[in-house]
C-alpha atoms as a PDB file:
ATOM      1  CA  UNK A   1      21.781 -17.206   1.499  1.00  0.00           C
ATOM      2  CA  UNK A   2      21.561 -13.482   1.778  1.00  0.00           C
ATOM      3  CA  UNK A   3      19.997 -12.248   5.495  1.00  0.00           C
ATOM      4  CA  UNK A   4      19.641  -9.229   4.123  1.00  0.00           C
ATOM      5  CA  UNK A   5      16.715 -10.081   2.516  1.00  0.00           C
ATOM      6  CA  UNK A   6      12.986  -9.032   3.829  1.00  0.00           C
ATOM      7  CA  UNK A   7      11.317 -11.695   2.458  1.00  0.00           C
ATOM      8  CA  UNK A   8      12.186 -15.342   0.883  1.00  0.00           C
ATOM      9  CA  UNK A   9      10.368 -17.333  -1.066  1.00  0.00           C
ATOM     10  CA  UNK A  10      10.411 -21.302  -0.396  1.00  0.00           C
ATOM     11  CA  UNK A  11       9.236 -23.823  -2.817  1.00  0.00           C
ATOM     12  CA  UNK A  12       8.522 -26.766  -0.467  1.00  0.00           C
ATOM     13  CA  UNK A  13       7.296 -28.517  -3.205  1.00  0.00           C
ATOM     14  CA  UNK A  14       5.710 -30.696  -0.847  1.00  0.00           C
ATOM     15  CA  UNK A  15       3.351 -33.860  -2.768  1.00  0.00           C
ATOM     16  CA  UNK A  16       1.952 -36.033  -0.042  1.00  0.00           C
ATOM     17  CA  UNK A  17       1.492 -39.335  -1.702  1.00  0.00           C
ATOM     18  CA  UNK A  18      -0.273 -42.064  -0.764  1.00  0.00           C
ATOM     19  CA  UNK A  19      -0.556 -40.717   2.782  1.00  0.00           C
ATOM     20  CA  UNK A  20       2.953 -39.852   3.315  1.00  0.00           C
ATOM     21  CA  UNK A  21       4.934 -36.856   3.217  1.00  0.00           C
ATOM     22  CA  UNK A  22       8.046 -35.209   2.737  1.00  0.00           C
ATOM     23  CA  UNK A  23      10.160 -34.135   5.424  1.00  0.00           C
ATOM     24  CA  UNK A  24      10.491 -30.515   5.460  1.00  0.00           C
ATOM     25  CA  UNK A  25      13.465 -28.905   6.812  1.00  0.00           C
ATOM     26  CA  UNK A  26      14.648 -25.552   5.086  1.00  0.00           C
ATOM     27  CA  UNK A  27      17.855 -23.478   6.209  1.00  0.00           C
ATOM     28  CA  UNK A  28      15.616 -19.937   6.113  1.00  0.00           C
ATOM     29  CA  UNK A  29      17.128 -16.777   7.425  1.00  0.00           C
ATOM     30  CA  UNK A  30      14.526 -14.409   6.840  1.00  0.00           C
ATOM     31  CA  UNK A  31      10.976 -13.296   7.904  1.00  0.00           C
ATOM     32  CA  UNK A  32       8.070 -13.601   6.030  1.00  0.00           C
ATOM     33  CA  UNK A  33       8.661 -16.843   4.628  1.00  0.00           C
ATOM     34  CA  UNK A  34       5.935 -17.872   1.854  1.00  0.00           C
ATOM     35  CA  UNK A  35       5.741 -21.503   0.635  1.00  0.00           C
ATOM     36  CA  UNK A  36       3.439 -23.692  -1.185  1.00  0.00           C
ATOM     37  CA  UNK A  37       2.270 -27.621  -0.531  1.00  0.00           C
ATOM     38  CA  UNK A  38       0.219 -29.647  -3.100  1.00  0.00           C
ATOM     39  CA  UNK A  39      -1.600 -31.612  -0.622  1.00  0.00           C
ATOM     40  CA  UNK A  40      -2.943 -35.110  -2.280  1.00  0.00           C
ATOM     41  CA  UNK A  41      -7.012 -35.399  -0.325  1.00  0.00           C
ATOM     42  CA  UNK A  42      -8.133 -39.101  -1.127  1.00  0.00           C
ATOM     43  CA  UNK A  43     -11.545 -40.133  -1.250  1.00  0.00           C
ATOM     44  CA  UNK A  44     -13.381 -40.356   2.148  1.00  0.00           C
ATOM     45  CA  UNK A  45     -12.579 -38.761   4.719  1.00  0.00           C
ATOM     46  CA  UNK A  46      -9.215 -36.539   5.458  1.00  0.00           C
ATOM     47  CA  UNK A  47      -8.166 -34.231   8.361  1.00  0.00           C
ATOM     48  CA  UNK A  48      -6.417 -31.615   6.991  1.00  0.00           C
ATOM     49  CA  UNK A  49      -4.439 -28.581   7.780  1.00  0.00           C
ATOM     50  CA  UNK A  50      -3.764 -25.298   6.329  1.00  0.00           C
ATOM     51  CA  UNK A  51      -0.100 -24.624   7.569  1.00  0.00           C
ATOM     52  CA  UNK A  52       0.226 -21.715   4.587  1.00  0.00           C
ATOM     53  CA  UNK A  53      -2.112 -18.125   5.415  1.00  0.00           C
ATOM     54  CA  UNK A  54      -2.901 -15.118   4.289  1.00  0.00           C
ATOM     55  CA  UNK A  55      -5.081 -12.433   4.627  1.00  0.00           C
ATOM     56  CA  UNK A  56      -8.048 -14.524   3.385  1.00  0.00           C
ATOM     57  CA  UNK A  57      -7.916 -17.731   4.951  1.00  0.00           C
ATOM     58  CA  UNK A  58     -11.346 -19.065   4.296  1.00  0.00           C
ATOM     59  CA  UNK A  59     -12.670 -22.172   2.845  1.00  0.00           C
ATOM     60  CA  UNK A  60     -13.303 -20.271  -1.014  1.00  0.00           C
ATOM     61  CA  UNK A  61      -9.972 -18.958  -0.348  1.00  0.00           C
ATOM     62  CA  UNK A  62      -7.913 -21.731   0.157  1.00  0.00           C
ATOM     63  CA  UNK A  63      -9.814 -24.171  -2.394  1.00  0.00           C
ATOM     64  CA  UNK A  64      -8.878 -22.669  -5.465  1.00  0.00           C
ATOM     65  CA  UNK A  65      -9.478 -25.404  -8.276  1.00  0.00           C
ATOM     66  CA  UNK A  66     -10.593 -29.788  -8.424  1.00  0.00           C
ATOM     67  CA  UNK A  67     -12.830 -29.597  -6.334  1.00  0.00           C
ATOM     68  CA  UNK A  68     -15.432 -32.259  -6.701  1.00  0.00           C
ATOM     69  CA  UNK A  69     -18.656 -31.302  -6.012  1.00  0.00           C
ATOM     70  CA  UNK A  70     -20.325 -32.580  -3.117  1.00  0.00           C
ATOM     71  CA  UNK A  71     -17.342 -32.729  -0.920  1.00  0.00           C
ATOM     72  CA  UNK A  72     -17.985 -31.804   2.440  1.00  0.00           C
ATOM     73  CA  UNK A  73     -15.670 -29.508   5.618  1.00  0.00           C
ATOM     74  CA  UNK A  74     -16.301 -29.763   8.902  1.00  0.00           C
ATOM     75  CA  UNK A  75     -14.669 -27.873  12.184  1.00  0.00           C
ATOM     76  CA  UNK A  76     -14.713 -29.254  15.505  1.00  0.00           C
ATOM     77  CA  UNK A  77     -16.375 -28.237  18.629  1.00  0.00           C
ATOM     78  CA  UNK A  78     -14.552 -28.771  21.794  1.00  0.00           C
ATOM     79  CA  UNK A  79     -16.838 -27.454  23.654  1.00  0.00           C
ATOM     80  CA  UNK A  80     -19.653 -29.499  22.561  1.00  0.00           C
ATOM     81  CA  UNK A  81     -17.512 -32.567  21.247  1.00  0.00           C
ATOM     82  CA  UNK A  82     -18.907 -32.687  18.086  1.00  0.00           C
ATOM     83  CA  UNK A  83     -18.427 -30.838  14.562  1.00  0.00           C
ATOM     84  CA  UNK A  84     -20.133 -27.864  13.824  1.00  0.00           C
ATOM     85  CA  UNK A  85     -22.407 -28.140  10.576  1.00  0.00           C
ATOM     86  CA  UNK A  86     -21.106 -29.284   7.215  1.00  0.00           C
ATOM     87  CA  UNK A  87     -20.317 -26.969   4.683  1.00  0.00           C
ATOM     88  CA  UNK A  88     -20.606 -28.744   1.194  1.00  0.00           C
ATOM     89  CA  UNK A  89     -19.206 -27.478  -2.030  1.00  0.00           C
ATOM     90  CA  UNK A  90     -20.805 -26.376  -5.141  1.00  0.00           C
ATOM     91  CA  UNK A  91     -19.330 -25.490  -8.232  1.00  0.00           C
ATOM     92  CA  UNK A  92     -21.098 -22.544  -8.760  1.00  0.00           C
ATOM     93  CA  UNK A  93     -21.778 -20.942  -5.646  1.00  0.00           C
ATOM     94  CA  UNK A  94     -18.785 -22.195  -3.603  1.00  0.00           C
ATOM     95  CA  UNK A  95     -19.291 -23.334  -0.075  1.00  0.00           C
ATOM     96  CA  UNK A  96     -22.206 -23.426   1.791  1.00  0.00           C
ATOM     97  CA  UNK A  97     -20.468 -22.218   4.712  1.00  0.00           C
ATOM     98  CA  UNK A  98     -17.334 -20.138   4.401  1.00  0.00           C
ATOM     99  CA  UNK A  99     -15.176 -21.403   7.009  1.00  0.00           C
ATOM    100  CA  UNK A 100     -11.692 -20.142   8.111  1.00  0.00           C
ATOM    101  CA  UNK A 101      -9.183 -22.884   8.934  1.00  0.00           C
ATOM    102  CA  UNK A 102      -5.677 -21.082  10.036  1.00  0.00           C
ATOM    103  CA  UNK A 103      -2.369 -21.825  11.906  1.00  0.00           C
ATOM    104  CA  UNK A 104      -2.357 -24.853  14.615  1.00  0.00           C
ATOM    105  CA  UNK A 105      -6.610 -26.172  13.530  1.00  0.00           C
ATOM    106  CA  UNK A 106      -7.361 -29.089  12.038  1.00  0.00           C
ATOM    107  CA  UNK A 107     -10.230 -29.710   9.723  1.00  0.00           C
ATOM    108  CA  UNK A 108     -12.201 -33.058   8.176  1.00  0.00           C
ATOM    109  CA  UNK A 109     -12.499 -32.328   4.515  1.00  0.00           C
ATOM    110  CA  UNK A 110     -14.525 -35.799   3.009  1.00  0.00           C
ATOM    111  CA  UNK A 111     -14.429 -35.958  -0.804  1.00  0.00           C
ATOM    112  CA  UNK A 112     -16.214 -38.399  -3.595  1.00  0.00           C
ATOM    113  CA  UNK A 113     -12.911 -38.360  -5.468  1.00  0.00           C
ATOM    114  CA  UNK A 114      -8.986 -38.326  -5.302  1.00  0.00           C
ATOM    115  CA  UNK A 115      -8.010 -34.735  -6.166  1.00  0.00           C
ATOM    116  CA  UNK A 116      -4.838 -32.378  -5.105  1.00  0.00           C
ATOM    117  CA  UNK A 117      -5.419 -29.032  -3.635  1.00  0.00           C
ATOM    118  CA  UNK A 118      -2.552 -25.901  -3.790  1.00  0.00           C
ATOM    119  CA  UNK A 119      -1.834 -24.782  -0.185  1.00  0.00           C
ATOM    120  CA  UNK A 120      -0.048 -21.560  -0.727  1.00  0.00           C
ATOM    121  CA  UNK A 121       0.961 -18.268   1.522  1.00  0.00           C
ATOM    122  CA  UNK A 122       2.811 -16.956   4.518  1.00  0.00           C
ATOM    123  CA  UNK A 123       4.651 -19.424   7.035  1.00  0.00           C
ATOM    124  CA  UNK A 124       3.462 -18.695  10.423  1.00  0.00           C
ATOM    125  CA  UNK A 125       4.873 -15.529  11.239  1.00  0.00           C
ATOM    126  CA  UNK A 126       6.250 -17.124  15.235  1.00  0.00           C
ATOM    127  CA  UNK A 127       8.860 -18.836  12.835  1.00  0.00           C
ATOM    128  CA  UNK A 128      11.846 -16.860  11.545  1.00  0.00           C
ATOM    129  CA  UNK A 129      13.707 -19.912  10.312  1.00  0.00           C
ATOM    130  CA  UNK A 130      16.505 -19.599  12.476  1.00  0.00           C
ATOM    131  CA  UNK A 131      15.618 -19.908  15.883  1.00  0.00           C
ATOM    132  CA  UNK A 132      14.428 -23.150  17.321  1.00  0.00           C
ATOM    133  CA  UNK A 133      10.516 -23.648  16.554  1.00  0.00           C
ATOM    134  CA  UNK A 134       8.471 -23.429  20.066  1.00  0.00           C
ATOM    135  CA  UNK A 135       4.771 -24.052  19.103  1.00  0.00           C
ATOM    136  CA  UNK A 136       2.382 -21.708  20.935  1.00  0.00           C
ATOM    137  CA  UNK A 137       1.349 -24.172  24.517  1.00  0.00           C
ATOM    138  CA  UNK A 138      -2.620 -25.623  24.065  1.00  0.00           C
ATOM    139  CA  UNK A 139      -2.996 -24.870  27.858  1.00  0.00           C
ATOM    140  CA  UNK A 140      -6.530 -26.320  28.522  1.00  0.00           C
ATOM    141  CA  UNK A 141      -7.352 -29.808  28.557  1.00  0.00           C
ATOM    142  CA  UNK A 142     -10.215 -31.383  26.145  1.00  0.00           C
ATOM    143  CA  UNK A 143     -10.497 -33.177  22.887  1.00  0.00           C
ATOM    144  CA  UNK A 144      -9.193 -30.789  20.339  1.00  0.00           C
ATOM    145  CA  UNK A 145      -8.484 -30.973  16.425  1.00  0.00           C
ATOM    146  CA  UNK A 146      -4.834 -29.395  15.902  1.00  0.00           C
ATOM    147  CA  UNK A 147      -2.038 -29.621  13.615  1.00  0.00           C
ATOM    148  CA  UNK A 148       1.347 -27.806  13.501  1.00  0.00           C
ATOM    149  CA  UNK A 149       1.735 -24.706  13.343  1.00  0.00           C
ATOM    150  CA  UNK A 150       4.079 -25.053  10.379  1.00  0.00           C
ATOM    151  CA  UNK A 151       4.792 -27.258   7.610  1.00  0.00           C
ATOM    152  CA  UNK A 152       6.830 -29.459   9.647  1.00  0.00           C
ATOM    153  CA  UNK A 153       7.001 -33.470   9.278  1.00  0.00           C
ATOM    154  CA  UNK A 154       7.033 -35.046  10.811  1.00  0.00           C
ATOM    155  CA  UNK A 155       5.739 -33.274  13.358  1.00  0.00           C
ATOM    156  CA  UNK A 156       5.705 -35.119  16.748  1.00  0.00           C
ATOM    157  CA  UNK A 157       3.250 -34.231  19.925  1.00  0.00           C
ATOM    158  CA  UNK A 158       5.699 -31.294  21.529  1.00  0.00           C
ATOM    159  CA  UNK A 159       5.603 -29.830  18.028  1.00  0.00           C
ATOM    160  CA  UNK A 160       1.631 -30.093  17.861  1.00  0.00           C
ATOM    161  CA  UNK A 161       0.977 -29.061  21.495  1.00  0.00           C
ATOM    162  CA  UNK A 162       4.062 -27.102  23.124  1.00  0.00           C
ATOM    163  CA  UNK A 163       4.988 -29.269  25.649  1.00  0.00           C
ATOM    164  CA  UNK A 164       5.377 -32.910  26.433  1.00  0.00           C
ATOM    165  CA  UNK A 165       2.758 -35.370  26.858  1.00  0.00           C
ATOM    166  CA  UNK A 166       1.234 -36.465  30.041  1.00  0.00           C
ATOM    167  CA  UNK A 167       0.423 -39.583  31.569  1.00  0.00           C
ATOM    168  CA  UNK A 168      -2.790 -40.783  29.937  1.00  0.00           C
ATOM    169  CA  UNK A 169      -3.184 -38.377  27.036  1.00  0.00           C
ATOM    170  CA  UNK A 170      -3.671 -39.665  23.493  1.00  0.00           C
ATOM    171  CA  UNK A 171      -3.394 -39.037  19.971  1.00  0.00           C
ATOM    172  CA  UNK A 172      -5.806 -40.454  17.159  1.00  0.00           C
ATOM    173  CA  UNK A 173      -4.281 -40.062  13.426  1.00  0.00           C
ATOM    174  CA  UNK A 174      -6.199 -40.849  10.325  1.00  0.00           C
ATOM    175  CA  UNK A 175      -4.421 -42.171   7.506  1.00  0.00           C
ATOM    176  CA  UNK A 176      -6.459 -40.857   5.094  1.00  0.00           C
ATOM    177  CA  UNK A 177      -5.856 -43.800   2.226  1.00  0.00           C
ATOM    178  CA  UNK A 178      -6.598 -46.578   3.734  1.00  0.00           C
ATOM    179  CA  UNK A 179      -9.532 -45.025   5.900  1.00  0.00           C
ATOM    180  CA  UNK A 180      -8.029 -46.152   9.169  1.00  0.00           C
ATOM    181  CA  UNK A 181      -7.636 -44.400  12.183  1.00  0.00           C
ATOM    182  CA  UNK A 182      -4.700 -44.970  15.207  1.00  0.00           C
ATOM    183  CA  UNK A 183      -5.207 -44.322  18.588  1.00  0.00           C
ATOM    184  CA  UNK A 184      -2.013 -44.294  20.665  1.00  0.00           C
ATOM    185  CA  UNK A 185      -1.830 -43.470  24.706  1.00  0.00           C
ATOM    186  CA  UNK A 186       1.035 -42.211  26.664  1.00  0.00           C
ATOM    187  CA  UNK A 187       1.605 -44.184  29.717  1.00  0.00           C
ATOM    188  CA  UNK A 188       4.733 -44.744  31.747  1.00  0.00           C
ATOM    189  CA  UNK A 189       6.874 -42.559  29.883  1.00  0.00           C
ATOM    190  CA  UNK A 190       6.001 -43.918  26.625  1.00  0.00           C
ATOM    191  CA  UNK A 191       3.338 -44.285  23.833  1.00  0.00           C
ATOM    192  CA  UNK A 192       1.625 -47.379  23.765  1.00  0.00           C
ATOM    193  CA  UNK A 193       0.831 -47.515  20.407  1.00  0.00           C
ATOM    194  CA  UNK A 194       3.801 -45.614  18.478  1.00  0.00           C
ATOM    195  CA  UNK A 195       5.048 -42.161  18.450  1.00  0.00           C
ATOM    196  CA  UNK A 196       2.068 -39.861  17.350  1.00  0.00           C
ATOM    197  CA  UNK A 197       3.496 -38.325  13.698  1.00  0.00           C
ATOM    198  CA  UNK A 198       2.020 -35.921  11.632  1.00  0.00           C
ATOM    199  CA  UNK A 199       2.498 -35.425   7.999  1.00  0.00           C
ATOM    200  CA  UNK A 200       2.438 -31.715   6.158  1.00  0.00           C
ATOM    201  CA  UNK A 201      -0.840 -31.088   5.564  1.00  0.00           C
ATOM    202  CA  UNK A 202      -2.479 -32.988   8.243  1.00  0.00           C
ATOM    203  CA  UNK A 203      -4.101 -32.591  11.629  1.00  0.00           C
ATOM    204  CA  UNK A 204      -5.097 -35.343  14.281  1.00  0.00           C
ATOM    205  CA  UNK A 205      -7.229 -35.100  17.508  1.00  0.00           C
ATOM    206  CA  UNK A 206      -4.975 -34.737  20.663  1.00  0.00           C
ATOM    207  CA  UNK A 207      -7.017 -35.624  23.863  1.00  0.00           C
ATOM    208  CA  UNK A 208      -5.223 -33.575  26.376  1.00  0.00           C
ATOM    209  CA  UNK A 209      -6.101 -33.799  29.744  1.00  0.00           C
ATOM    210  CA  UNK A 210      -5.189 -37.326  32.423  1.00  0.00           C
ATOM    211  CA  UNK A 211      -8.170 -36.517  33.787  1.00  0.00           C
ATOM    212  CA  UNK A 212     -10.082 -36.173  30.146  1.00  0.00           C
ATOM    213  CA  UNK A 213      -8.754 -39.294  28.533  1.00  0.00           C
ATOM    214  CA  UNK A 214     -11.830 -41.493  28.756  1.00  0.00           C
ATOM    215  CA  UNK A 215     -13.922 -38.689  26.137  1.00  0.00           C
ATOM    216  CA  UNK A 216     -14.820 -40.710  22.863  1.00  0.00           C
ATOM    217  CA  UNK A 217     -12.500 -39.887  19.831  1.00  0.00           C
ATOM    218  CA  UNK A 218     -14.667 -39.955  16.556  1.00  0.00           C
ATOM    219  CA  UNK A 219     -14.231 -42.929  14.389  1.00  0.00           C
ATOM    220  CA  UNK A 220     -13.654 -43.200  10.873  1.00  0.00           C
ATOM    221  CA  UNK A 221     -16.205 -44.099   8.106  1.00  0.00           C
ATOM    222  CA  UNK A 222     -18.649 -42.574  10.398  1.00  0.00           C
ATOM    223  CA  UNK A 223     -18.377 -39.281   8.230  1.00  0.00           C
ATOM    224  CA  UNK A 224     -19.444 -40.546   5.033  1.00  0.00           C
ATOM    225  CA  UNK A 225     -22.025 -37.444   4.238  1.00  0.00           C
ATOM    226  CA  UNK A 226     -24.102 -37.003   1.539  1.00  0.00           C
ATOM    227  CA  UNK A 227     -25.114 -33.553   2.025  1.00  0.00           C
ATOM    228  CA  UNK A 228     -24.703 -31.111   4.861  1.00  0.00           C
ATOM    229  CA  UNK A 229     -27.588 -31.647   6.217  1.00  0.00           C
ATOM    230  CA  UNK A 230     -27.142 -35.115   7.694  1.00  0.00           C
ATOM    231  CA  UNK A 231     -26.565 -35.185  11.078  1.00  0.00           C
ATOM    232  CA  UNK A 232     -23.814 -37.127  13.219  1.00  0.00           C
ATOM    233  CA  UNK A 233     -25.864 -39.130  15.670  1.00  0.00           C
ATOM    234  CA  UNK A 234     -24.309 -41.788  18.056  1.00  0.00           C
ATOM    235  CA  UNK A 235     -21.066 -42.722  16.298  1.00  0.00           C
ATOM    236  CA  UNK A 236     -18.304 -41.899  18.741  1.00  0.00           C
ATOM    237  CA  UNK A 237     -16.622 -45.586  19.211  1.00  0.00           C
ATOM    238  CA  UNK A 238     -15.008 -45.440  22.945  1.00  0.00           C
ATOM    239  CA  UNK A 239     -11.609 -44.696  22.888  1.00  0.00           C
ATOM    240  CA  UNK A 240      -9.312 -48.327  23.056  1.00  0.00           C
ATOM    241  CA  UNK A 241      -5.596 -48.880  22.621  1.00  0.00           C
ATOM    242  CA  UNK A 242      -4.846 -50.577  19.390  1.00  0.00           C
END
């Protein structure tokens, strides 16, 4: 491949089916590597990523086409522990809020109906493709909504966070097909319930902290909306090994 090049253009071609993805691991050797991913969103409830920016990376942005109407995107709130409000989708006037979801956040997109959405843009711009990837270090402890910084899968924990797990810290995936959620803990060197993976596309809640790790992790099914202005009440299940 020719270094010389300013910019390359990667077709990751990336279809996440059925809740699995495609490894992705490109020989690049430029900067300002641009890629696409055609990530699969089932119905109910998904946490999603959007590994691919650009100037513009808000909601009306990045959802270009099939999107059912009525579908619903929520950030979290570390701070508060809970999501900020729901932004539901019209098709004529967009969404209701205009959120921005970049590099290394995590989202909860819930949909009525199975439909594929066109990630496409600029790799993070930390990543050359030739030197090792070092994710940016989530220095503070809490319960935070992350994915990878790029389209990397798996990615593992180091790859999420930027350093290795500690003693009581857990993960909590979602596979977003079957509607069920994982929570694994690392204790004594190891995870208790499998190595925490995340497909392209995705995004998980880390809770990062030993001291932190008894905060509830949401639950799935719990964020069955119909309509942004419902309200999560008490639906945090405590956090449990599997």
């Amino acid at each position: 491949m020719n270094q010389d090049k300013s910019k390359t253009a990667i077709c990751f071609g990336l279809i996440c089916c059925l809740g699995f993805c495609v490894p992705v691991h490109a020989q690049i050797y430029s900067h300002n590597i641009v890629g696409y991913l055609n990530l699969v969103l089932f119905p109910g409830d998904n946490l999603i990523a959007n590994q691919f920016g650009n100037s513009d990376n808000s909601l009306n942005a990045i959802f270009q086409q099939n999107i059912p109407e009525g579908a619903t995107f929520a950030k979290w709130d570390s701070t508060s522990l809970q999501y900020l409000p729901f932004s539901t989708y019209d098709t004529d006037s967009g969404w209701s809020i205009n959120y921005d979801l970049s590099y290394g956040e995590g989202g909860l997109l819930h949909s009525p109906s199975l439909f594929t959405n066109v990630f496409a843009g600029t790799v993070w711009p930390g990543f050359d493709g030739v030197s090792t990837f070092i994710p940016p270090l989530v220095s503070s402890n809490g319960l935070y909504l992350l994915s990878c910084y790029i389209p990397l899968g798996p990615a593992t924990f180091y790859d999420v966070v930027g350093r290795d797990p500690q003693n009581g810290e857990s993960v909590t995936t979602l596979n977003a097909l079957s509607q069920i959620s994982t929570t694994t803990i690392f204790e004594n060197g190891s995870w208790d319930n499998g190595d925490p993976l995340l497909g392209v596309g995705r995004s998980a809640f880390f809770n990062l902290g030993p001291d932190f790790n008894l905060e509830p992790v949401p639950e799935p099914g719990v964020f069955s909306l119909f309509g942004a202005s419902i309200v999560l009440l008490a639906t945090f299940g405590r956090m449990r090994k599997s």
